[in-house]
PDB file of N, CA and C in Angstrom:
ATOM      1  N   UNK A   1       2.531  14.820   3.308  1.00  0.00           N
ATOM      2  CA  UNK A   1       1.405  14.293   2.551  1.00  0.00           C
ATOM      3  C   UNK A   1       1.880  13.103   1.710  1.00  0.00           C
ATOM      4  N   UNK A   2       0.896  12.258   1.948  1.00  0.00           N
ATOM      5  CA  UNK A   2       1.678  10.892   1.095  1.00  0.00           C
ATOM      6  C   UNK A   2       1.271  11.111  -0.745  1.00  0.00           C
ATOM      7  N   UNK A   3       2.095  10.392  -1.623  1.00  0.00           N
ATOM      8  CA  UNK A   3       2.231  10.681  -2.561  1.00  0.00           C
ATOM      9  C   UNK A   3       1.736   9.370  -3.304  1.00  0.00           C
ATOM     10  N   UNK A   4       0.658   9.178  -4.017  1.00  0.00           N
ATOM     11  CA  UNK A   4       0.092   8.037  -4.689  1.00  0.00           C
ATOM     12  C   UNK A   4       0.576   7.826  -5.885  1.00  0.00           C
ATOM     13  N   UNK A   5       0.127   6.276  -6.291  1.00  0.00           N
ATOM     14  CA  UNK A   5      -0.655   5.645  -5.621  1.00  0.00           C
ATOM     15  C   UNK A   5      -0.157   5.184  -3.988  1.00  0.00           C
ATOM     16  N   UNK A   6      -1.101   5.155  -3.328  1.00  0.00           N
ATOM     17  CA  UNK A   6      -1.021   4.116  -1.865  1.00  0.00           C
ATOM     18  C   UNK A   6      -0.881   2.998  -1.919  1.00  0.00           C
ATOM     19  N   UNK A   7       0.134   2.085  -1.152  1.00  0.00           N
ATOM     20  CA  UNK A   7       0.114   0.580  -1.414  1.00  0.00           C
ATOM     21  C   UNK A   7      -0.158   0.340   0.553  1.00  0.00           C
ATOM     22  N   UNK A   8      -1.445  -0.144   0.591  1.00  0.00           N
ATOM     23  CA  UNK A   8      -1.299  -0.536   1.677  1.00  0.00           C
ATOM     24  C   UNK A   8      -2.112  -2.337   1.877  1.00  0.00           C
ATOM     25  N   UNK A   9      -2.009  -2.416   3.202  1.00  0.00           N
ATOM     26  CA  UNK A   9      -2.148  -4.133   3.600  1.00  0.00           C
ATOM     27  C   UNK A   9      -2.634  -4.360   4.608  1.00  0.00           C
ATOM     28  N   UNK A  10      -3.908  -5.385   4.520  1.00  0.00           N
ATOM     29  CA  UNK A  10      -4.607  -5.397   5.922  1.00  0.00           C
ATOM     30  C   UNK A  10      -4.139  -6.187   6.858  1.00  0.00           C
ATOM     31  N   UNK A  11      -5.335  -6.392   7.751  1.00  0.00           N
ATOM     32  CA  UNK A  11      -4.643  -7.385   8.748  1.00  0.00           C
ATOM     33  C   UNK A  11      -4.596  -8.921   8.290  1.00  0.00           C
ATOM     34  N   UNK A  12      -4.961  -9.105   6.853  1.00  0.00           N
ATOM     35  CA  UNK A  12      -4.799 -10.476   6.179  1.00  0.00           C
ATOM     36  C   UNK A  12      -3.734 -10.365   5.669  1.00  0.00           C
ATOM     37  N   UNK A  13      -3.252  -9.536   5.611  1.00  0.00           N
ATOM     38  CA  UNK A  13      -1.536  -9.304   4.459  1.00  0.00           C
ATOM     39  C   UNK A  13      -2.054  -9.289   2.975  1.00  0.00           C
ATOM     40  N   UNK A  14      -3.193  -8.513   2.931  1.00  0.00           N
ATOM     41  CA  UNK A  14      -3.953  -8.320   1.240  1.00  0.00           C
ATOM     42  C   UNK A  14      -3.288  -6.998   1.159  1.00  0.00           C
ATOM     43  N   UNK A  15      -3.277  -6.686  -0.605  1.00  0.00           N
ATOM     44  CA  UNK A  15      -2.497  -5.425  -1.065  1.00  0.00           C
ATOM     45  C   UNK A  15      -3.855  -4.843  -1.397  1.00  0.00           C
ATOM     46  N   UNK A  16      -3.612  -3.448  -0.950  1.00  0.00           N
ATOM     47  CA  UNK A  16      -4.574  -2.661  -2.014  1.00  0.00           C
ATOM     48  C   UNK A  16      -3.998  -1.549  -2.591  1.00  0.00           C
ATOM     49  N   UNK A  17      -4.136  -1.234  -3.820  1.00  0.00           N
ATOM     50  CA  UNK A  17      -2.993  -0.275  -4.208  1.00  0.00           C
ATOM     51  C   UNK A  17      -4.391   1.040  -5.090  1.00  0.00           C
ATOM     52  N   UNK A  18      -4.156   2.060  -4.070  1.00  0.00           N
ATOM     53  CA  UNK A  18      -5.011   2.892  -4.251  1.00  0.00           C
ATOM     54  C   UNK A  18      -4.144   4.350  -4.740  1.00  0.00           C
ATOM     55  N   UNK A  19      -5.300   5.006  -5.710  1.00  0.00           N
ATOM     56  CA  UNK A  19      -4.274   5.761  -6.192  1.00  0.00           C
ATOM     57  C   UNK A  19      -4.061   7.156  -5.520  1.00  0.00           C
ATOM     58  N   UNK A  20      -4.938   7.414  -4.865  1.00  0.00           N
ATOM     59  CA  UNK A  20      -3.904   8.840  -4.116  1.00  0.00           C
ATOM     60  C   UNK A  20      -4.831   8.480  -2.345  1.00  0.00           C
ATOM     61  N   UNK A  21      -4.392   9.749  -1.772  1.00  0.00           N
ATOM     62  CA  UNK A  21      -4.721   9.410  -0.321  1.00  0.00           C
ATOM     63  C   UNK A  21      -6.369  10.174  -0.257  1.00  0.00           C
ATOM     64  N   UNK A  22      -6.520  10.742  -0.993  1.00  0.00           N
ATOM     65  CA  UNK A  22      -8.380  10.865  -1.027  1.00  0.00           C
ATOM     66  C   UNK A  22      -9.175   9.737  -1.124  1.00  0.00           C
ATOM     67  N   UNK A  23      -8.878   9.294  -2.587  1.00  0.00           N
ATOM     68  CA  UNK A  23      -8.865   7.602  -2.971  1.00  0.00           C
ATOM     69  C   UNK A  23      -9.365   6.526  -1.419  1.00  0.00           C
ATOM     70  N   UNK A  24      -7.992   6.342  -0.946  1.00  0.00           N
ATOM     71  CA  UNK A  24      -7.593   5.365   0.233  1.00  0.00           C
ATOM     72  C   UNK A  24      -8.307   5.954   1.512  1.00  0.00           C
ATOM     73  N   UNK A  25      -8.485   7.338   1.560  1.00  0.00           N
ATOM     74  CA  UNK A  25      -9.348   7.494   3.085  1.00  0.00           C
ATOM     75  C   UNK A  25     -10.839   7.344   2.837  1.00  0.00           C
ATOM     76  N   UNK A  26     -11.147   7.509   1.965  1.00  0.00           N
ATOM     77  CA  UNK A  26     -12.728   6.762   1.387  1.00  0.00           C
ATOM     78  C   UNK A  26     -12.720   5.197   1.153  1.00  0.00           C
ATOM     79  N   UNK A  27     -12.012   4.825   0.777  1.00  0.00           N
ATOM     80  CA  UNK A  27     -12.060   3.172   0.437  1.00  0.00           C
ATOM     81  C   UNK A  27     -12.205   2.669   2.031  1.00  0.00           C
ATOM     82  N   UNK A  28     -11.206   2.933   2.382  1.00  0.00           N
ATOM     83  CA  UNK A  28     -10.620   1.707   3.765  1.00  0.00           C
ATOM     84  C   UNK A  28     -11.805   2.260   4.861  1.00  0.00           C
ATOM     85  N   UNK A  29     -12.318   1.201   5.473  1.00  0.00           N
ATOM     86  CA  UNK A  29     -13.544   1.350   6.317  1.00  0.00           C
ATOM     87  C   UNK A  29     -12.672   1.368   7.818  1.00  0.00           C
ATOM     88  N   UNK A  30     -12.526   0.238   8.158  1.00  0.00           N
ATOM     89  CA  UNK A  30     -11.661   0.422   9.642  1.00  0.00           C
ATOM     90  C   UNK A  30     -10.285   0.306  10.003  1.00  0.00           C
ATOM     91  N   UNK A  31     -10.032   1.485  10.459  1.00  0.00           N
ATOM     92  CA  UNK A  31      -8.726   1.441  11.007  1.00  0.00           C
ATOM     93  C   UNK A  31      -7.783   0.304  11.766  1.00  0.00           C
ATOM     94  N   UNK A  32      -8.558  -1.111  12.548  1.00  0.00           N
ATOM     95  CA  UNK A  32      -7.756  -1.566  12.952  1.00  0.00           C
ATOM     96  C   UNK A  32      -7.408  -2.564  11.944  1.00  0.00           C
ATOM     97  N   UNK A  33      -7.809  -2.818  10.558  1.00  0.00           N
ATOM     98  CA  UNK A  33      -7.695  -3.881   9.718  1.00  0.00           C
ATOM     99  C   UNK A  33      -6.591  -3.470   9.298  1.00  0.00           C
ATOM    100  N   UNK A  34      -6.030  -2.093   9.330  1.00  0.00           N
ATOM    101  CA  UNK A  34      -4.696  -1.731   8.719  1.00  0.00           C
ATOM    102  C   UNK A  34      -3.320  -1.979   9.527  1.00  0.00           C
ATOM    103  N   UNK A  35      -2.668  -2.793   8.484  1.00  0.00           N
ATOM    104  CA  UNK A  35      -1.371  -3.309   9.112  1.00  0.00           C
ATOM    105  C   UNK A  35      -0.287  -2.645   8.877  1.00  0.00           C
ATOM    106  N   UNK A  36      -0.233  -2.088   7.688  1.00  0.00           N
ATOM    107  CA  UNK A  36       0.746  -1.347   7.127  1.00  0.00           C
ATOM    108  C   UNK A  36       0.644  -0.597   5.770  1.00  0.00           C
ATOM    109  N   UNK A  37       1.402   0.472   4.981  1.00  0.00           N
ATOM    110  CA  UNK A  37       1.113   0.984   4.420  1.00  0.00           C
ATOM    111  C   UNK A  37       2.276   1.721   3.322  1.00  0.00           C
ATOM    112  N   UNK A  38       2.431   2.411   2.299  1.00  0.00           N
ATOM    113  CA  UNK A  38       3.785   2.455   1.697  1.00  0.00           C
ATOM    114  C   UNK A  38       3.179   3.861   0.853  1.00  0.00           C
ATOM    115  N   UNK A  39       3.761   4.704   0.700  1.00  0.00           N
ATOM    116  CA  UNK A  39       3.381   5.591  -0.455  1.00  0.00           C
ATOM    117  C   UNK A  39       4.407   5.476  -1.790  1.00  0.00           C
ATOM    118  N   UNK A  40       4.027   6.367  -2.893  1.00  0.00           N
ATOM    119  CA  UNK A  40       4.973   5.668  -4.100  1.00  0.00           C
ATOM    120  C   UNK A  40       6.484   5.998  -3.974  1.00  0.00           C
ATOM    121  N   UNK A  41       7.236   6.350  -3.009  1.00  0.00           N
ATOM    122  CA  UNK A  41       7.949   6.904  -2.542  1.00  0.00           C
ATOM    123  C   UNK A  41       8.434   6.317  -1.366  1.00  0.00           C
ATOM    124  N   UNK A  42       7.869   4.744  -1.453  1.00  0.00           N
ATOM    125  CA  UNK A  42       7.852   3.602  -0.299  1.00  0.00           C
ATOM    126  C   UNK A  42       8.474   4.030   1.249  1.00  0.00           C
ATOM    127  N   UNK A  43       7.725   5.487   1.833  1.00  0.00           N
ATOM    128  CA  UNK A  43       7.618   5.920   2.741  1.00  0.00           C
ATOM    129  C   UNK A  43       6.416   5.294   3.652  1.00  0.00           C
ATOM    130  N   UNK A  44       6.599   4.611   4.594  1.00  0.00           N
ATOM    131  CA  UNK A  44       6.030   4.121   5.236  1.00  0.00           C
ATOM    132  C   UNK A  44       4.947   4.755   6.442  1.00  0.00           C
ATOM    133  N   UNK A  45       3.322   4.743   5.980  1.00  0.00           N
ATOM    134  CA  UNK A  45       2.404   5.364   6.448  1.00  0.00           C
ATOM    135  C   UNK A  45       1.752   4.686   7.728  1.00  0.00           C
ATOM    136  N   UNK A  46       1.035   5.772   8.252  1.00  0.00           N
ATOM    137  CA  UNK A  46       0.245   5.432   9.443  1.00  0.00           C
ATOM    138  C   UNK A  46      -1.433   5.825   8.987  1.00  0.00           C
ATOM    139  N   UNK A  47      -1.785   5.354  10.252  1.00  0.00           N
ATOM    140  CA  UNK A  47      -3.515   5.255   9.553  1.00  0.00           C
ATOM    141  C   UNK A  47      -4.339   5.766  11.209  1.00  0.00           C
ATOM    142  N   UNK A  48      -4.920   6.543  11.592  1.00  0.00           N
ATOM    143  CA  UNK A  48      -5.865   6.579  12.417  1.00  0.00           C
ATOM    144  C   UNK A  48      -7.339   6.877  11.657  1.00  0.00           C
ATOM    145  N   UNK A  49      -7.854   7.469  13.529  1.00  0.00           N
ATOM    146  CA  UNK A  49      -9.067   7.629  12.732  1.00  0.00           C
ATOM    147  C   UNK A  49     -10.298   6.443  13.581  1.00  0.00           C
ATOM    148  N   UNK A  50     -11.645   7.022  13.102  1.00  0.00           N
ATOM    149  CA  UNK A  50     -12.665   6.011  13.448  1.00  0.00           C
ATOM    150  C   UNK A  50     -13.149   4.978  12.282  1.00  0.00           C
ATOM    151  N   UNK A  51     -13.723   4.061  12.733  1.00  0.00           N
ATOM    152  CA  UNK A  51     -14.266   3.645  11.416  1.00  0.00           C
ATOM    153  C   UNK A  51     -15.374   4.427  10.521  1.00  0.00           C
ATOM    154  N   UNK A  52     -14.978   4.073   9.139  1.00  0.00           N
ATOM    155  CA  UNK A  52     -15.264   5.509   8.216  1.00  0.00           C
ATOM    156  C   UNK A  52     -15.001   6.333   8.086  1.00  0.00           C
ATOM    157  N   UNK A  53     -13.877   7.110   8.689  1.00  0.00           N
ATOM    158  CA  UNK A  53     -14.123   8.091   9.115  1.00  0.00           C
ATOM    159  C   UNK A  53     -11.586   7.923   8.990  1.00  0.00           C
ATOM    160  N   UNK A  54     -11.191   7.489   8.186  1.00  0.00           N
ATOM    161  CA  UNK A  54      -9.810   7.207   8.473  1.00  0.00           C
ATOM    162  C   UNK A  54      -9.056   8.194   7.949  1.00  0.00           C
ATOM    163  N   UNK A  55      -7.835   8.616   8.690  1.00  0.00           N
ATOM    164  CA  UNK A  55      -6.945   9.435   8.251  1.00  0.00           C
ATOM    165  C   UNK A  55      -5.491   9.153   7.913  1.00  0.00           C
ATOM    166  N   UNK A  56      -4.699   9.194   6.805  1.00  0.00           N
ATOM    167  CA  UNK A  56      -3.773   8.355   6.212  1.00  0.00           C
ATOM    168  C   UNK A  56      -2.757   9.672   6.260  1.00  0.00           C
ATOM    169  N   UNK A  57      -1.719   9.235   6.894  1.00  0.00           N
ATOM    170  CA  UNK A  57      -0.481  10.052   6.579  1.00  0.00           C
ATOM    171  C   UNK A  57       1.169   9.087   6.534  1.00  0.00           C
ATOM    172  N   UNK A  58       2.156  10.094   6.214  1.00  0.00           N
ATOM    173  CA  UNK A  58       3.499   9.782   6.098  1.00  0.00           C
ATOM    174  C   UNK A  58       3.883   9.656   7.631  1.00  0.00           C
ATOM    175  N   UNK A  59       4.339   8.213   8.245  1.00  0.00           N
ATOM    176  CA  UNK A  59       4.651   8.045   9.219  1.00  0.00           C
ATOM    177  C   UNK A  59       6.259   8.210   9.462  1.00  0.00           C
ATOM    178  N   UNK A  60       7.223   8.446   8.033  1.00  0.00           N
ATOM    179  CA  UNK A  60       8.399   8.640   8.393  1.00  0.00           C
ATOM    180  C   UNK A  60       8.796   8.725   7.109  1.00  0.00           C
ATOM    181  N   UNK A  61      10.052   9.666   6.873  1.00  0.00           N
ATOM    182  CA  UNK A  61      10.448  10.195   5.484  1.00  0.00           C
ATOM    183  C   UNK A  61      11.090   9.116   5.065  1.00  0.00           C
ATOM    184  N   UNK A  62      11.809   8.754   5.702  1.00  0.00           N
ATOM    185  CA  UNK A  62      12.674   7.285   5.535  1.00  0.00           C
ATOM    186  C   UNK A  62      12.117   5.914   4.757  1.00  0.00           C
ATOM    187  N   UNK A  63      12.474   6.127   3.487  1.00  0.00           N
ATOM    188  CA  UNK A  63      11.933   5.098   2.644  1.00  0.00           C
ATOM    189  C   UNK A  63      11.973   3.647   3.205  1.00  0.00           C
ATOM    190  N   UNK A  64      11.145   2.903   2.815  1.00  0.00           N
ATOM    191  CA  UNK A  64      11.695   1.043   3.129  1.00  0.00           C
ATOM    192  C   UNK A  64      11.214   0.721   2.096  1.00  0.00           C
ATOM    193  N   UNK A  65      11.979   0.764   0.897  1.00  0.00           N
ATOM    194  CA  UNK A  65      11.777   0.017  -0.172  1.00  0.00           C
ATOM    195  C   UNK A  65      11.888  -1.575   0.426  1.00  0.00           C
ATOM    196  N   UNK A  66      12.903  -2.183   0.352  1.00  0.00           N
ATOM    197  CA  UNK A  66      12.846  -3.143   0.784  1.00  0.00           C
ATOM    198  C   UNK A  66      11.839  -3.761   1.449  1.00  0.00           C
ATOM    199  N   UNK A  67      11.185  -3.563   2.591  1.00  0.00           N
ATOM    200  CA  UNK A  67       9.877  -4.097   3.416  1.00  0.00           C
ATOM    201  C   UNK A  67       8.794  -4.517   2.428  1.00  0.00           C
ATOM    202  N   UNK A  68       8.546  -2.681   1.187  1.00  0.00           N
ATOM    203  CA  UNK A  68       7.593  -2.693   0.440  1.00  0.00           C
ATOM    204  C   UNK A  68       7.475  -3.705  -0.410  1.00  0.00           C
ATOM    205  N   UNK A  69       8.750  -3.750  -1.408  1.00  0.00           N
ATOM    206  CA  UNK A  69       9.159  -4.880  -2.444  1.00  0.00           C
ATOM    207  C   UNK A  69       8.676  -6.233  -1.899  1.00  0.00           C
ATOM    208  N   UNK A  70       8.944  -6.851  -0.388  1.00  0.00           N
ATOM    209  CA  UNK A  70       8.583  -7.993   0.214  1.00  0.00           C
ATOM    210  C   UNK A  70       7.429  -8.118   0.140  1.00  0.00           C
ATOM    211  N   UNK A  71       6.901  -7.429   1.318  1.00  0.00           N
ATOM    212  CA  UNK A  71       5.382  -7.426   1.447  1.00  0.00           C
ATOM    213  C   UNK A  71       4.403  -7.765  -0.135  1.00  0.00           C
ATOM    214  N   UNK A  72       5.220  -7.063  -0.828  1.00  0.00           N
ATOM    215  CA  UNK A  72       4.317  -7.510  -2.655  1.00  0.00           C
ATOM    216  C   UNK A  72       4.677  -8.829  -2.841  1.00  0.00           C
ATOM    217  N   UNK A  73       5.791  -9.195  -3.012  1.00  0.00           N
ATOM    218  CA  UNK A  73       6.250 -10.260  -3.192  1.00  0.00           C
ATOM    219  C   UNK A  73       5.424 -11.363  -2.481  1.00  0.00           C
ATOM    220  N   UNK A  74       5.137 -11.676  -1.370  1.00  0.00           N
ATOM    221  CA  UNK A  74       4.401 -12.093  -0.119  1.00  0.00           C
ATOM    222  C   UNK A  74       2.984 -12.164  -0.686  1.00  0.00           C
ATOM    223  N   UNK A  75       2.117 -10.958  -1.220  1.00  0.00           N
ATOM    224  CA  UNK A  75       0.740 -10.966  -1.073  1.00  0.00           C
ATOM    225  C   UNK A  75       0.526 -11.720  -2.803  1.00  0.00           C
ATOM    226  N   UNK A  76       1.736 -11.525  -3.674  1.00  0.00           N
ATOM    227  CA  UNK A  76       1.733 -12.243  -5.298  1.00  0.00           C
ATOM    228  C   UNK A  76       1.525 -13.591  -4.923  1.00  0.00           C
ATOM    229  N   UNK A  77       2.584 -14.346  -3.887  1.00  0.00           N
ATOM    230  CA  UNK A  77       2.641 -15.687  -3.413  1.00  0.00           C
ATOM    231  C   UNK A  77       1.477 -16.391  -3.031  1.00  0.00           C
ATOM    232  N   UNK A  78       0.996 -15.432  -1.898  1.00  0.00           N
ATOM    233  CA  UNK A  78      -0.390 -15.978  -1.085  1.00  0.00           C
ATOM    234  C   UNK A  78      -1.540 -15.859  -1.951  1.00  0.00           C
ATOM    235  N   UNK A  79      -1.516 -14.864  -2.740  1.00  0.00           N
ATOM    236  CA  UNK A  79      -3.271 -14.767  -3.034  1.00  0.00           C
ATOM    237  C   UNK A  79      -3.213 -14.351  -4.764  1.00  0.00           C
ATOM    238  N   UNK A  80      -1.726 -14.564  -5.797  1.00  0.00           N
ATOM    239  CA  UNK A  80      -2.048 -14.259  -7.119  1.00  0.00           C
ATOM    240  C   UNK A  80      -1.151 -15.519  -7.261  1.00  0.00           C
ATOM    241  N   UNK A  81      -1.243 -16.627  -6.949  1.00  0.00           N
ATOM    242  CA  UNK A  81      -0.175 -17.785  -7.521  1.00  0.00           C
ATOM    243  C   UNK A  81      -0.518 -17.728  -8.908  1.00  0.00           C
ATOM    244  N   UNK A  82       0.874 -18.121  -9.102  1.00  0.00           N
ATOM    245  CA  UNK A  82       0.899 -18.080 -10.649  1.00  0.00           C
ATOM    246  C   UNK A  82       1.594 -16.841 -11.617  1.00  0.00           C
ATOM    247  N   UNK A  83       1.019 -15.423 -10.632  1.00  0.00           N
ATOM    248  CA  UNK A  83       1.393 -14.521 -11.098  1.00  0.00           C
ATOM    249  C   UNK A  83       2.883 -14.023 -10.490  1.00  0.00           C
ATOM    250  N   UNK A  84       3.677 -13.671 -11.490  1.00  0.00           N
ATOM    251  CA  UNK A  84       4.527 -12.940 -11.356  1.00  0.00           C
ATOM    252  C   UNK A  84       4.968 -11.472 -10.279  1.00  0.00           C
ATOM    253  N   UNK A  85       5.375 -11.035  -9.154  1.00  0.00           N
ATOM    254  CA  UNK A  85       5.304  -9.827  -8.672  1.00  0.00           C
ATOM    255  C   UNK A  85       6.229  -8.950  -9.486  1.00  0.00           C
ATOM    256  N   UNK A  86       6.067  -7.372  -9.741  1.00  0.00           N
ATOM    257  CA  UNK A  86       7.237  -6.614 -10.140  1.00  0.00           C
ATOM    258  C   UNK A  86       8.317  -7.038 -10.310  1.00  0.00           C
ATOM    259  N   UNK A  87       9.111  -6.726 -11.009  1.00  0.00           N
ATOM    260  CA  UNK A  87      10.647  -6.485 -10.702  1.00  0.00           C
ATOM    261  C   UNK A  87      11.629  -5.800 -10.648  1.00  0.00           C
ATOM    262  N   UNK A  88      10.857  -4.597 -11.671  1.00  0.00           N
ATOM    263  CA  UNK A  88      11.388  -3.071 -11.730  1.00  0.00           C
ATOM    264  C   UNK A  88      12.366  -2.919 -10.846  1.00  0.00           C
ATOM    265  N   UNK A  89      13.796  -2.758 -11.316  1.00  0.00           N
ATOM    266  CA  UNK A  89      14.435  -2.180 -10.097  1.00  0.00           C
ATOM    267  C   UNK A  89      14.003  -0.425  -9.986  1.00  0.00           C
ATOM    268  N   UNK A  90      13.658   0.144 -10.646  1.00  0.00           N
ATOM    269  CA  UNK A  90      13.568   1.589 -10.333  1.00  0.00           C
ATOM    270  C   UNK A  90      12.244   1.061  -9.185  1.00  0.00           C
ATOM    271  N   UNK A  91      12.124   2.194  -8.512  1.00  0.00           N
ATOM    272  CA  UNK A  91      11.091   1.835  -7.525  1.00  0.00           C
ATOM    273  C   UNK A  91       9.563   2.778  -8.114  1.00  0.00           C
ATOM    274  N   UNK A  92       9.663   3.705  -8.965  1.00  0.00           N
ATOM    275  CA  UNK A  92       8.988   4.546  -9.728  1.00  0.00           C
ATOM    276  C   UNK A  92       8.125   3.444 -10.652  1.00  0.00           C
ATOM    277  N   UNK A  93       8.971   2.456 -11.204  1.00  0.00           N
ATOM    278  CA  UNK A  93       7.882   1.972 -12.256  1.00  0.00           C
ATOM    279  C   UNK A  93       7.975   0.687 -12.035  1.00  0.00           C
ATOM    280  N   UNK A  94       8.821   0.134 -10.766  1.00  0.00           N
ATOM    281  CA  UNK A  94       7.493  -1.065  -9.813  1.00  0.00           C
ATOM    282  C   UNK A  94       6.195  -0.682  -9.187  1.00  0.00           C
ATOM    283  N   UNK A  95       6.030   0.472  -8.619  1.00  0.00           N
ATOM    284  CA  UNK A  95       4.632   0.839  -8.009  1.00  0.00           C
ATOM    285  C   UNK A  95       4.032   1.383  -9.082  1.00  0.00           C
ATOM    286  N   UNK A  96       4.504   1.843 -10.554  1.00  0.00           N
ATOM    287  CA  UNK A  96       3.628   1.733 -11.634  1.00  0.00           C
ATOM    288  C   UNK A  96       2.743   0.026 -12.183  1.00  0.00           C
ATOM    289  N   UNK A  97       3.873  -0.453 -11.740  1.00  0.00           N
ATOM    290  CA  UNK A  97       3.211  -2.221 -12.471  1.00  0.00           C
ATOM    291  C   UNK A  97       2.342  -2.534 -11.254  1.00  0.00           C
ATOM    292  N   UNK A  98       2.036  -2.474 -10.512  1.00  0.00           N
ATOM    293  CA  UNK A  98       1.329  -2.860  -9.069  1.00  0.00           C
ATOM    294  C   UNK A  98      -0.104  -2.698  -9.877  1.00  0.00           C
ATOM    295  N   UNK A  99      -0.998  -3.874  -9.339  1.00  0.00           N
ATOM    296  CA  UNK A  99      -2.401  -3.997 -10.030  1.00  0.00           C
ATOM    297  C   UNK A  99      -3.383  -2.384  -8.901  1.00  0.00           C
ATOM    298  N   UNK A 100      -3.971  -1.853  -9.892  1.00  0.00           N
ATOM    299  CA  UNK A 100      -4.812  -0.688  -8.830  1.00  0.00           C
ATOM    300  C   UNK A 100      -5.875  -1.602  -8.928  1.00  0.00           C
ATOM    301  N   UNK A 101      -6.215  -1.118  -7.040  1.00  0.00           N
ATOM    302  CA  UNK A 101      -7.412  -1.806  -6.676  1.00  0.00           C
ATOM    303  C   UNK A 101      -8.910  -1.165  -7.448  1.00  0.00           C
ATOM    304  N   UNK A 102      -9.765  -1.872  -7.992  1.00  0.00           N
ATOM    305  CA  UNK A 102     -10.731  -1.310  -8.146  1.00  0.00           C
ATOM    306  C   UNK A 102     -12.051  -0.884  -7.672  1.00  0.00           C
ATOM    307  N   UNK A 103     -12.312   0.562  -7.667  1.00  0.00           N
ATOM    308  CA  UNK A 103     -13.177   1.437  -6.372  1.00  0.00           C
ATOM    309  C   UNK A 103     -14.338   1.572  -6.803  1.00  0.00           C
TER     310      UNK A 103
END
């Protein structure tokens, strides 16, 4: 079971950082817009499912902090210029500073 908040990214490379996986399977409408996904525990998730209708799980125990940290870094660049991304080295209270999307 993934552990929130959810940090996931569509097929635009937008962040949405949702706070648990009830949260995120109600928000996200279609499954193929999802590109990728991170729990706070930057375990890297999978997404099926129909549209409306999506199911979010832990695709592998195996953290990728690293990928996650990027990918933020990446979506601060493209679409919050100006703004600063995390820097937290703990990985606990970088996905605390992460903006939650609002539902």
């Amino acid at each position: 079971m993934p552990t929130g908040p959810l940090i996931i990214f569509d097929d635009d490379q937008y962040m949405y950082v949702l706070r648990d996986q009830a949260s995120a399977e109600a928000f996200w409408e279609m499954p193929d817009e999802f590109v990728c996904g991170f729990d706070s525990l930057a375990r890297p998730l999978r997404m099926s499912g129909a549209p409306h209708q999506v199911s979010i799980e832990v695709g592998s125990d195996e953290p990728a902090e690293a990928e996650l940290r990027r990918r933020v870094v990446d979506h601060y660049q493209r679409f919050l210029p100006g703004q600063v991304a995390p820097r937290a080295a703990d990985l606990a209270q970088f996905v605390a500073e992460l903006p939650a999307t609002a539902m």
